[in-house]
PDB file of N, CA and C in Angstrom:
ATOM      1  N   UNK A   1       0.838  -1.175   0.000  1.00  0.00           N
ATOM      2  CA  UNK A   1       0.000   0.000   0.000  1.00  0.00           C
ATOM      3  C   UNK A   1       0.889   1.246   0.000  1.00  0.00           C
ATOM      4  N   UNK A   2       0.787   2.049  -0.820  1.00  0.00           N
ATOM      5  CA  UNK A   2       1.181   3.467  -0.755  1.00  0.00           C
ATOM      6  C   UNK A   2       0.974   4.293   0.234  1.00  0.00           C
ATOM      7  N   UNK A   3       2.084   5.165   0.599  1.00  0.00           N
ATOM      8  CA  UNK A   3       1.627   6.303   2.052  1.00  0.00           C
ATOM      9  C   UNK A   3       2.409   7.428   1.219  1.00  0.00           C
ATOM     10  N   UNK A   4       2.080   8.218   1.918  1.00  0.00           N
ATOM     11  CA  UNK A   4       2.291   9.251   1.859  1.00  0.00           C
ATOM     12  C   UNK A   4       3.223  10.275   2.925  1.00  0.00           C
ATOM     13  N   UNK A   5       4.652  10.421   3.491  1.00  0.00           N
ATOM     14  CA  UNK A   5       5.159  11.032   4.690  1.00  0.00           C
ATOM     15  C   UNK A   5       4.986  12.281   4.887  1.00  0.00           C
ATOM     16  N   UNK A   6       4.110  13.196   5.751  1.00  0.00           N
ATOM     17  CA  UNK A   6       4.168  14.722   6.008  1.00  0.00           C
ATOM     18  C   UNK A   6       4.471  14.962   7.647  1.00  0.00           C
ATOM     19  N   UNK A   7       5.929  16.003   7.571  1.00  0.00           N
ATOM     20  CA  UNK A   7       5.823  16.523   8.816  1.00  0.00           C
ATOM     21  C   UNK A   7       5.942  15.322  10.015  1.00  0.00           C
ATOM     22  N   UNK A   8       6.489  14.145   9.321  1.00  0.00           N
ATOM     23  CA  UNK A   8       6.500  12.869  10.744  1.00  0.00           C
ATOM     24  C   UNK A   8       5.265  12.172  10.696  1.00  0.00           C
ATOM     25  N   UNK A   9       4.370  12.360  10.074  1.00  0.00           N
ATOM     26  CA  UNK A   9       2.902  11.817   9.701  1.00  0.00           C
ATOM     27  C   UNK A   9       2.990  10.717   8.634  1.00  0.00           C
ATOM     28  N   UNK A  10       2.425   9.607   8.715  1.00  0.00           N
ATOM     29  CA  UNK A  10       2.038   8.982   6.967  1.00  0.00           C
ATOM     30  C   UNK A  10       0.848   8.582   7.276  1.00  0.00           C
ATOM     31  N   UNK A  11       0.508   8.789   5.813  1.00  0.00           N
ATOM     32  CA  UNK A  11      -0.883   9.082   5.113  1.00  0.00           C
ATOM     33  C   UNK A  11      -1.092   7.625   4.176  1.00  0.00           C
ATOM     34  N   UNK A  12      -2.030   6.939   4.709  1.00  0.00           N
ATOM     35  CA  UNK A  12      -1.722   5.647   3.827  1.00  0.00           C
ATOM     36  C   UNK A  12      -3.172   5.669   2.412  1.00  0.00           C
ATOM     37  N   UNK A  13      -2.544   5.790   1.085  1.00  0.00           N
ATOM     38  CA  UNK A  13      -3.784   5.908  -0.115  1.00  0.00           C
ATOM     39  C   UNK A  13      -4.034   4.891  -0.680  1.00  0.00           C
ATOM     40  N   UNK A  14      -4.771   4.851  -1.741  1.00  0.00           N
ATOM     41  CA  UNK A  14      -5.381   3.346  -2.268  1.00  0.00           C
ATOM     42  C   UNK A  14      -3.974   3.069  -2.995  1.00  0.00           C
ATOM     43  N   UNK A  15      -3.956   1.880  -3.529  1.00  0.00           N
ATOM     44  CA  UNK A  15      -2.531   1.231  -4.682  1.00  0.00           C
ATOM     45  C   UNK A  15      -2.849   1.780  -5.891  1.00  0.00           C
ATOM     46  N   UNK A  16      -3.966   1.961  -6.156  1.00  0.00           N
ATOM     47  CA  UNK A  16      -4.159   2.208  -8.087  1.00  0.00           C
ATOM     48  C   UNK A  16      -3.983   3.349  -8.357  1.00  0.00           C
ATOM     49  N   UNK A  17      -3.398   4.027  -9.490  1.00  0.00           N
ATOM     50  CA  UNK A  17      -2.901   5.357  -9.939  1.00  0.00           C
ATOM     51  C   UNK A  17      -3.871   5.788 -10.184  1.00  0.00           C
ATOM     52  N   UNK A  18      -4.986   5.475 -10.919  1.00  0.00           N
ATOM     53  CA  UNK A  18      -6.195   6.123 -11.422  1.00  0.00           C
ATOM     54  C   UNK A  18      -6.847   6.698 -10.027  1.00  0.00           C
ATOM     55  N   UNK A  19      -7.341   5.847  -9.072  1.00  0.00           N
ATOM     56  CA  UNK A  19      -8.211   5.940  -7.863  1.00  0.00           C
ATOM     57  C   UNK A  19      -7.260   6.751  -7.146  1.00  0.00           C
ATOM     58  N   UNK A  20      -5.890   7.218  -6.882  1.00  0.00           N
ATOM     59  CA  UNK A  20      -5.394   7.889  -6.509  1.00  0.00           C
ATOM     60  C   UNK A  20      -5.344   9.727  -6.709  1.00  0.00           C
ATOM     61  N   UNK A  21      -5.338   9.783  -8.516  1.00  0.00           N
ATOM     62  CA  UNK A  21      -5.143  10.461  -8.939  1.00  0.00           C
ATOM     63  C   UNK A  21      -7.033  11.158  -8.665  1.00  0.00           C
ATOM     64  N   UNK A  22      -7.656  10.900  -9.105  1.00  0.00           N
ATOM     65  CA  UNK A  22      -9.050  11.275  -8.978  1.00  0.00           C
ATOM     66  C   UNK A  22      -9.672  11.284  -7.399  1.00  0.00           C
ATOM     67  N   UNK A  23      -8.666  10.452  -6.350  1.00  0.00           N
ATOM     68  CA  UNK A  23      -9.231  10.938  -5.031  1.00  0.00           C
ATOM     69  C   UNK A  23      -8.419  12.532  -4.851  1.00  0.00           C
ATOM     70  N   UNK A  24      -7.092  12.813  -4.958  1.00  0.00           N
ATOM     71  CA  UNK A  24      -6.327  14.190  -5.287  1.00  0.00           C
ATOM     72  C   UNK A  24      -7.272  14.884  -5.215  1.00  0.00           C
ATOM     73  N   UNK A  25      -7.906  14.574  -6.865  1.00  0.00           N
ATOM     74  CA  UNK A  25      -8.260  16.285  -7.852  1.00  0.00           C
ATOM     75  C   UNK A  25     -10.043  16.321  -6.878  1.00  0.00           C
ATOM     76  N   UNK A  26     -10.560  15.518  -6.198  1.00  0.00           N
ATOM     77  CA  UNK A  26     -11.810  15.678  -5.849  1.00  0.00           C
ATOM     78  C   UNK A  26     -11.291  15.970  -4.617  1.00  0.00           C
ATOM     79  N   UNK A  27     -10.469  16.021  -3.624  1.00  0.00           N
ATOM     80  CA  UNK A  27      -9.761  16.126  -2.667  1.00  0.00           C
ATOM     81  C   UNK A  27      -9.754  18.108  -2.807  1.00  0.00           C
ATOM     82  N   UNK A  28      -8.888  18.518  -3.948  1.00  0.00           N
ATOM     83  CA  UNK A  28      -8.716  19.741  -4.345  1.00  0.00           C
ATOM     84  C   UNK A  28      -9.693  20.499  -4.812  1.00  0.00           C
ATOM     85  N   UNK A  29     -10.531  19.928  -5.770  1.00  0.00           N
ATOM     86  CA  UNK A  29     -11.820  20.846  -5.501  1.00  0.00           C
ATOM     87  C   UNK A  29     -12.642  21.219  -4.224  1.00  0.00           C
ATOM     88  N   UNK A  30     -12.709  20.057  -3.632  1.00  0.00           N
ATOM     89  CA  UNK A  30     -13.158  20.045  -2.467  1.00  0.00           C
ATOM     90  C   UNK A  30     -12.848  21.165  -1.725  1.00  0.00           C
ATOM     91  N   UNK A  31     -11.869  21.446  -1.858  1.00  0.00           N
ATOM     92  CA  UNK A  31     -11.046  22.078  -0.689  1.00  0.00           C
ATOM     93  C   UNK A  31     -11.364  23.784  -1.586  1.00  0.00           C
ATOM     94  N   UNK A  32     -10.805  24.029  -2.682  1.00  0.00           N
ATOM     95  CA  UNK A  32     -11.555  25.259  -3.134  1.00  0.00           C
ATOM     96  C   UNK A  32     -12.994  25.897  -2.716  1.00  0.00           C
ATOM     97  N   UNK A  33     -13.618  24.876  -2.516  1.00  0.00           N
ATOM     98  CA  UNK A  33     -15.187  24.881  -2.332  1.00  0.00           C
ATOM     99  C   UNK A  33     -14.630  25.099  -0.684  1.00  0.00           C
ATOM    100  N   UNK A  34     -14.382  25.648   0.419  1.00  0.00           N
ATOM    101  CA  UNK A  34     -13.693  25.655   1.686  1.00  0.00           C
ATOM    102  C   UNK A  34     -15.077  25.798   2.466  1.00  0.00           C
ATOM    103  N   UNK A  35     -15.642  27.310   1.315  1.00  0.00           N
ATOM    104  CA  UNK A  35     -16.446  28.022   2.271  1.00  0.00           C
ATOM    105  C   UNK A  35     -17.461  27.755   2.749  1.00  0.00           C
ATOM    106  N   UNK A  36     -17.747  26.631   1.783  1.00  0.00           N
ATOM    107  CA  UNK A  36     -19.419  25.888   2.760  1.00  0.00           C
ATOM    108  C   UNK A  36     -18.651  25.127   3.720  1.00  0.00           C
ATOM    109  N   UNK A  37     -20.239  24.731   4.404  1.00  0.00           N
ATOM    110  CA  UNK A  37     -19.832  24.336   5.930  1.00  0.00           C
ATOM    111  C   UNK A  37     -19.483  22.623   5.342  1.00  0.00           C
ATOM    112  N   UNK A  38     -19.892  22.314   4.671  1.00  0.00           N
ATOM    113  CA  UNK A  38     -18.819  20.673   4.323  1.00  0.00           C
ATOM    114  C   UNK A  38     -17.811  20.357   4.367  1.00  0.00           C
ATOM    115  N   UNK A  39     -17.716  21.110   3.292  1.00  0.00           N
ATOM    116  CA  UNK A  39     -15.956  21.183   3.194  1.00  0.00           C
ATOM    117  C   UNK A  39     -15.152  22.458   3.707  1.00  0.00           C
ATOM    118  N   UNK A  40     -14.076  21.801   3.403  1.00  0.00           N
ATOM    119  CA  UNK A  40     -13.448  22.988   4.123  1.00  0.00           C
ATOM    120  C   UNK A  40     -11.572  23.375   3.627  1.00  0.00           C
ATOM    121  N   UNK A  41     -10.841  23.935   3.918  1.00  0.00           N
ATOM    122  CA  UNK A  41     -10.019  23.981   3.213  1.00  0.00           C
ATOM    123  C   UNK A  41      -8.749  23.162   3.207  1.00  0.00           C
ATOM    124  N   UNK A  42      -8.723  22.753   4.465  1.00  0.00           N
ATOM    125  CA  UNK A  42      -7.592  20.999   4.490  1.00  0.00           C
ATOM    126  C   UNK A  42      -8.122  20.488   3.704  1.00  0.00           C
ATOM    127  N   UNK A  43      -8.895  20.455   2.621  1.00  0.00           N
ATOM    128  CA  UNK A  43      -8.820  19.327   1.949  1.00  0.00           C
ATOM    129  C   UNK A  43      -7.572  19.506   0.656  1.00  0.00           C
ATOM    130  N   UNK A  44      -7.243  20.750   0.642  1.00  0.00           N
ATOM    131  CA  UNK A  44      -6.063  21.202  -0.576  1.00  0.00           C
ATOM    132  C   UNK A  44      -5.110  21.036  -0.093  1.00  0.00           C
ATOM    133  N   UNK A  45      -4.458  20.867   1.144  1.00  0.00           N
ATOM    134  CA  UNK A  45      -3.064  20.013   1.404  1.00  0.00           C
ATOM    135  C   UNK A  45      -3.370  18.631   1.058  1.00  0.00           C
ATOM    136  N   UNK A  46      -4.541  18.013   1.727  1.00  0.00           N
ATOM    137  CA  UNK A  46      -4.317  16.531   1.643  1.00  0.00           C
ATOM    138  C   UNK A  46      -4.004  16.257   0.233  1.00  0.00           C
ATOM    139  N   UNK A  47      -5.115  16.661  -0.713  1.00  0.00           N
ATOM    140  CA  UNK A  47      -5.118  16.616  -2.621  1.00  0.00           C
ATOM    141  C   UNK A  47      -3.928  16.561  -2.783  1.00  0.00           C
ATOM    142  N   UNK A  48      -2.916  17.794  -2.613  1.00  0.00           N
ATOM    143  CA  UNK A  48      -1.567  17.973  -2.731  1.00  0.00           C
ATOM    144  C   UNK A  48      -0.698  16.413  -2.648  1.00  0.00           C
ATOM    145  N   UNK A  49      -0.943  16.159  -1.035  1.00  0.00           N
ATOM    146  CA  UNK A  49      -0.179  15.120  -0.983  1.00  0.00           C
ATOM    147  C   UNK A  49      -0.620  14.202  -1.446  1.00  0.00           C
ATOM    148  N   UNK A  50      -1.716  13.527  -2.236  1.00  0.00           N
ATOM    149  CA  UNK A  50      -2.203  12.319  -2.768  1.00  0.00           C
ATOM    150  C   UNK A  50      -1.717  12.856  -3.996  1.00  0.00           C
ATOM    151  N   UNK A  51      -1.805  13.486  -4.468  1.00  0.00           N
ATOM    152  CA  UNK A  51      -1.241  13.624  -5.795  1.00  0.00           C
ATOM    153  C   UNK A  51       0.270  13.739  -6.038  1.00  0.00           C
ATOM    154  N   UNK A  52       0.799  14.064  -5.378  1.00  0.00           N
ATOM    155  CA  UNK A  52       2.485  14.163  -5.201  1.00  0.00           C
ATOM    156  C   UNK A  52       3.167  12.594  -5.524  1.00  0.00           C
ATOM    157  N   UNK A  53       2.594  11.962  -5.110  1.00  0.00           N
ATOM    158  CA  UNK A  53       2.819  10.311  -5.596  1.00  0.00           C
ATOM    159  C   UNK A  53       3.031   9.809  -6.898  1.00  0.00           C
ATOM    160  N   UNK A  54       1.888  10.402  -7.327  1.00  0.00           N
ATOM    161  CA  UNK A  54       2.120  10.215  -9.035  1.00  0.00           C
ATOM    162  C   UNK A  54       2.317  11.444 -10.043  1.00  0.00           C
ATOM    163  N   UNK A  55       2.246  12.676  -9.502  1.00  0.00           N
ATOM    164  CA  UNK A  55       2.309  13.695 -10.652  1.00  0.00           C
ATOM    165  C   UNK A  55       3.666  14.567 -10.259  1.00  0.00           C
ATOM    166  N   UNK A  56       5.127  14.513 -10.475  1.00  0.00           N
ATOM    167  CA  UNK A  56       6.181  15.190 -10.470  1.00  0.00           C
ATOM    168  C   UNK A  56       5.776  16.332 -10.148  1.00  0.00           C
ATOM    169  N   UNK A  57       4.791  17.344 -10.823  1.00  0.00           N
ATOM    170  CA  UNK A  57       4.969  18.712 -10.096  1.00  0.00           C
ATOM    171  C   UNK A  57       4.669  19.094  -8.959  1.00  0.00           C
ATOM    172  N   UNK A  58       3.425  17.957  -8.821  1.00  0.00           N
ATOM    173  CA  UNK A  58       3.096  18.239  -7.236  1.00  0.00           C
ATOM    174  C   UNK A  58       3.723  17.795  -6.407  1.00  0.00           C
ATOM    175  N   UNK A  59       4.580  16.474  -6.586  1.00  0.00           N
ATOM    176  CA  UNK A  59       5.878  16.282  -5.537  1.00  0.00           C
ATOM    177  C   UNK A  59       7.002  17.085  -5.768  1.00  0.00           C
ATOM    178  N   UNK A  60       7.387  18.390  -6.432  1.00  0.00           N
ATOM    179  CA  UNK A  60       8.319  19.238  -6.431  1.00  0.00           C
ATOM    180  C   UNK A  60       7.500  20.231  -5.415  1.00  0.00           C
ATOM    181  N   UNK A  61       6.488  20.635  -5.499  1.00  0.00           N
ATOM    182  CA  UNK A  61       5.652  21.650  -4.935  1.00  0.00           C
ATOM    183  C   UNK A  61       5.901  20.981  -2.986  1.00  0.00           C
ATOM    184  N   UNK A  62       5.172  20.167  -2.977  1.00  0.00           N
ATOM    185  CA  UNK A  62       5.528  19.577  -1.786  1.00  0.00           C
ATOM    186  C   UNK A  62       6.621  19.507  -0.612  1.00  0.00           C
ATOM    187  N   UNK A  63       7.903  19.049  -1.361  1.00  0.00           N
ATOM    188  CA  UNK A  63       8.782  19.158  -0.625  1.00  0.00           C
ATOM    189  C   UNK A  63       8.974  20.285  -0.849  1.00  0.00           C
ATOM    190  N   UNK A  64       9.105  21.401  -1.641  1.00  0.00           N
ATOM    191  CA  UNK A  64       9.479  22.650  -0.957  1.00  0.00           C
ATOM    192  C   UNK A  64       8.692  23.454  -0.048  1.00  0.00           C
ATOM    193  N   UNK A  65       7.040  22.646   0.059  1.00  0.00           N
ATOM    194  CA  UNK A  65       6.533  23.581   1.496  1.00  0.00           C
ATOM    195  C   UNK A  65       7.430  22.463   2.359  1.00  0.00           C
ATOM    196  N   UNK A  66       7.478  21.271   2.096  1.00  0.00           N
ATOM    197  CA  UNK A  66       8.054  20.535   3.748  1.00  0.00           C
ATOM    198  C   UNK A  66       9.089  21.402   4.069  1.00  0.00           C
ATOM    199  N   UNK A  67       9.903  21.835   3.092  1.00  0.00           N
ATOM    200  CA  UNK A  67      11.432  22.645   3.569  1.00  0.00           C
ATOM    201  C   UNK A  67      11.053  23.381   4.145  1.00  0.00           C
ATOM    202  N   UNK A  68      10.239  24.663   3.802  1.00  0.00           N
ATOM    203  CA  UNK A  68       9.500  25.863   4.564  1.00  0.00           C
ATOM    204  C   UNK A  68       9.279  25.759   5.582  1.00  0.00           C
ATOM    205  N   UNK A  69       7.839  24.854   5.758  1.00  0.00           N
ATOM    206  CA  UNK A  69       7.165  24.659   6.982  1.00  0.00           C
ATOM    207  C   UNK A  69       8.507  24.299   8.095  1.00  0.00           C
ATOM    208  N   UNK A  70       9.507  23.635   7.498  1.00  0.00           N
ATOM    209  CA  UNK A  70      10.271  22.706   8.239  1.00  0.00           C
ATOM    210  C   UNK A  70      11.111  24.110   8.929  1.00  0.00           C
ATOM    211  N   UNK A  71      11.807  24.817   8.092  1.00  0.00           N
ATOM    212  CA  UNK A  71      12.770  25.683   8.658  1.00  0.00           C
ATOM    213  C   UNK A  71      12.094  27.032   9.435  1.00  0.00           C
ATOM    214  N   UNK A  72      10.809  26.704   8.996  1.00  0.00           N
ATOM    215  CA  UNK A  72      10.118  28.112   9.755  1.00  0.00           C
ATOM    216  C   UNK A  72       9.677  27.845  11.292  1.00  0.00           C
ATOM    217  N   UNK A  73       9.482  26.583  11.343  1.00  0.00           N
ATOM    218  CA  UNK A  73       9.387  25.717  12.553  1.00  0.00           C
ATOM    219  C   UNK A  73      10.333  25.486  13.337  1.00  0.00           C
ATOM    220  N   UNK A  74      11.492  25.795  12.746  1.00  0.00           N
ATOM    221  CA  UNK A  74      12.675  25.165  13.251  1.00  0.00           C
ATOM    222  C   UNK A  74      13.464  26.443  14.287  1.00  0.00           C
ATOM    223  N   UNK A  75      12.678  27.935  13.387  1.00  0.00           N
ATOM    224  CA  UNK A  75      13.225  28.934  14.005  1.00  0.00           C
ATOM    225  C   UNK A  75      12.550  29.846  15.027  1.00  0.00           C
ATOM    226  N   UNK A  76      11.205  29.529  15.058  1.00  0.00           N
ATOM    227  CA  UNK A  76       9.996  30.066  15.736  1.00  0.00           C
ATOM    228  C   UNK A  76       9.690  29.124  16.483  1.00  0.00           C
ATOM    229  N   UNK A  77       9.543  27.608  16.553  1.00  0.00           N
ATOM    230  CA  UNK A  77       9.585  27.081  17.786  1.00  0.00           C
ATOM    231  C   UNK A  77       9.792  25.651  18.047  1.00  0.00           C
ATOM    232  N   UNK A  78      11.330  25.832  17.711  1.00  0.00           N
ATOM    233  CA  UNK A  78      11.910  24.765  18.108  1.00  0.00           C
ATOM    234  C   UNK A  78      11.469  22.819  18.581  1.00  0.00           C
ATOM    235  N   UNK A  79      11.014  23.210  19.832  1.00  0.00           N
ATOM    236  CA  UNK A  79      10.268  22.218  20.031  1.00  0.00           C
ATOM    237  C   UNK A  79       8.644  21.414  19.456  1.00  0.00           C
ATOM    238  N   UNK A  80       8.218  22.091  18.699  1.00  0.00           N
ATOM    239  CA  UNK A  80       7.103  21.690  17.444  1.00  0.00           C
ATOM    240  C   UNK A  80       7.840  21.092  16.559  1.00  0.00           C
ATOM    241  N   UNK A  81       8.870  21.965  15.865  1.00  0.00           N
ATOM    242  CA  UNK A  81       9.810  21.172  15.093  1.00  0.00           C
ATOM    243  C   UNK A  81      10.128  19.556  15.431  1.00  0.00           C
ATOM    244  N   UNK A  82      10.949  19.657  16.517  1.00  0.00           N
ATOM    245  CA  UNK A  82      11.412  18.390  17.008  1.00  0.00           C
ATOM    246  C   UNK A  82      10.195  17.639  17.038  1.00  0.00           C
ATOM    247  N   UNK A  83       8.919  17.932  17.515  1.00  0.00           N
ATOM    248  CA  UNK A  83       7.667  17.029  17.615  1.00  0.00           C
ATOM    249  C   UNK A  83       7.205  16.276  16.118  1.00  0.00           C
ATOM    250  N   UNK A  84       7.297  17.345  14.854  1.00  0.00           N
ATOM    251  CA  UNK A  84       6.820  16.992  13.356  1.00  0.00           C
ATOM    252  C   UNK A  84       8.043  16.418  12.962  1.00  0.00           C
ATOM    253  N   UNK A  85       9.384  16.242  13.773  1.00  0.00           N
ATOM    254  CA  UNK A  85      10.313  15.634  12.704  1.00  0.00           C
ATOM    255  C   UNK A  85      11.485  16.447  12.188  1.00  0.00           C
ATOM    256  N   UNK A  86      11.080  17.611  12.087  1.00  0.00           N
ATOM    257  CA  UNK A  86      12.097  18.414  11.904  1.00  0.00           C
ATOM    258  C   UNK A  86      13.166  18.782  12.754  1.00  0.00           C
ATOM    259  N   UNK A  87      14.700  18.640  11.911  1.00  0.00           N
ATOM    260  CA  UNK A  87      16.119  19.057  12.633  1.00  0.00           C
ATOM    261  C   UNK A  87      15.635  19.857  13.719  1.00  0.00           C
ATOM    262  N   UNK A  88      16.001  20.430  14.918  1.00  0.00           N
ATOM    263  CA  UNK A  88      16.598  21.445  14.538  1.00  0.00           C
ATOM    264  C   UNK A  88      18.540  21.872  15.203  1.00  0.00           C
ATOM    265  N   UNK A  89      18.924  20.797  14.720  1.00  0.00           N
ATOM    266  CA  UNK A  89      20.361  20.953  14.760  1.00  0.00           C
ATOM    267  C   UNK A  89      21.274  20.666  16.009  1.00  0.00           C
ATOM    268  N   UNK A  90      20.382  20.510  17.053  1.00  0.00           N
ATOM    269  CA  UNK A  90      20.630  20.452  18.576  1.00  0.00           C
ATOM    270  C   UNK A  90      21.171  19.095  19.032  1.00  0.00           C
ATOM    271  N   UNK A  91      21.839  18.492  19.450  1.00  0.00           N
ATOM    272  CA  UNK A  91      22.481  17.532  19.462  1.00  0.00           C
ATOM    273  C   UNK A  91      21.652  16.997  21.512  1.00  0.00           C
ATOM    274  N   UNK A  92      20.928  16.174  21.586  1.00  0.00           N
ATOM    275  CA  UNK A  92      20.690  15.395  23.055  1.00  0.00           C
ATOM    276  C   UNK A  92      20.987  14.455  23.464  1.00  0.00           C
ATOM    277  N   UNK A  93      20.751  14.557  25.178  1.00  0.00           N
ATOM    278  CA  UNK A  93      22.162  13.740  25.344  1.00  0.00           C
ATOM    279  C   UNK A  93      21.669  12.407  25.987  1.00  0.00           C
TER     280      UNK A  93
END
């Protein structure tokens, strides 16, 4: 089975590329649509990461928020960092 790693998290998706790719893009509309009370707007990270599996741009897009999220975390508060996975450079003993 396919997963997906975010932030120290995995995300486990179906095996088939098709059922993958079409849970994504309904994932991402979804999530456009935020403002009704159904949906809402996590659903455009998750899309992101189901689609990152099989479509190159969205796994380029991806890891450069992980870098972001990662180093912005890393400098504003340290210990969140360390909780999601992220460095932050500190050596324990």
């Amino acid at each position: 089975m396919h997963s997906v790693k975010f932030a120290g998290r995995r995300i486990y998706v179906p095996n088939h590329p098709v059922i993958r790719i079409v849970l994504g893009c309904v994932l991402l509309l979804g999530g456009f649509l935020g403002f009704l009370p159904v949906l809402g707007f996590w659903m455009v990270p998750l899309g992101l990461l189901i689609l990152a599996i099989d479509i190159p741009i969205a796994r380029r897009l991806r890891r450069r928020l992980e870098i972001r999220l990662g180093r912005w975390l890393v400098r504003t508060s340290p210990k969140w960092a360390r909780r999601f996975g992220f460095s932050t450079g500190e050596k324990t003993a």
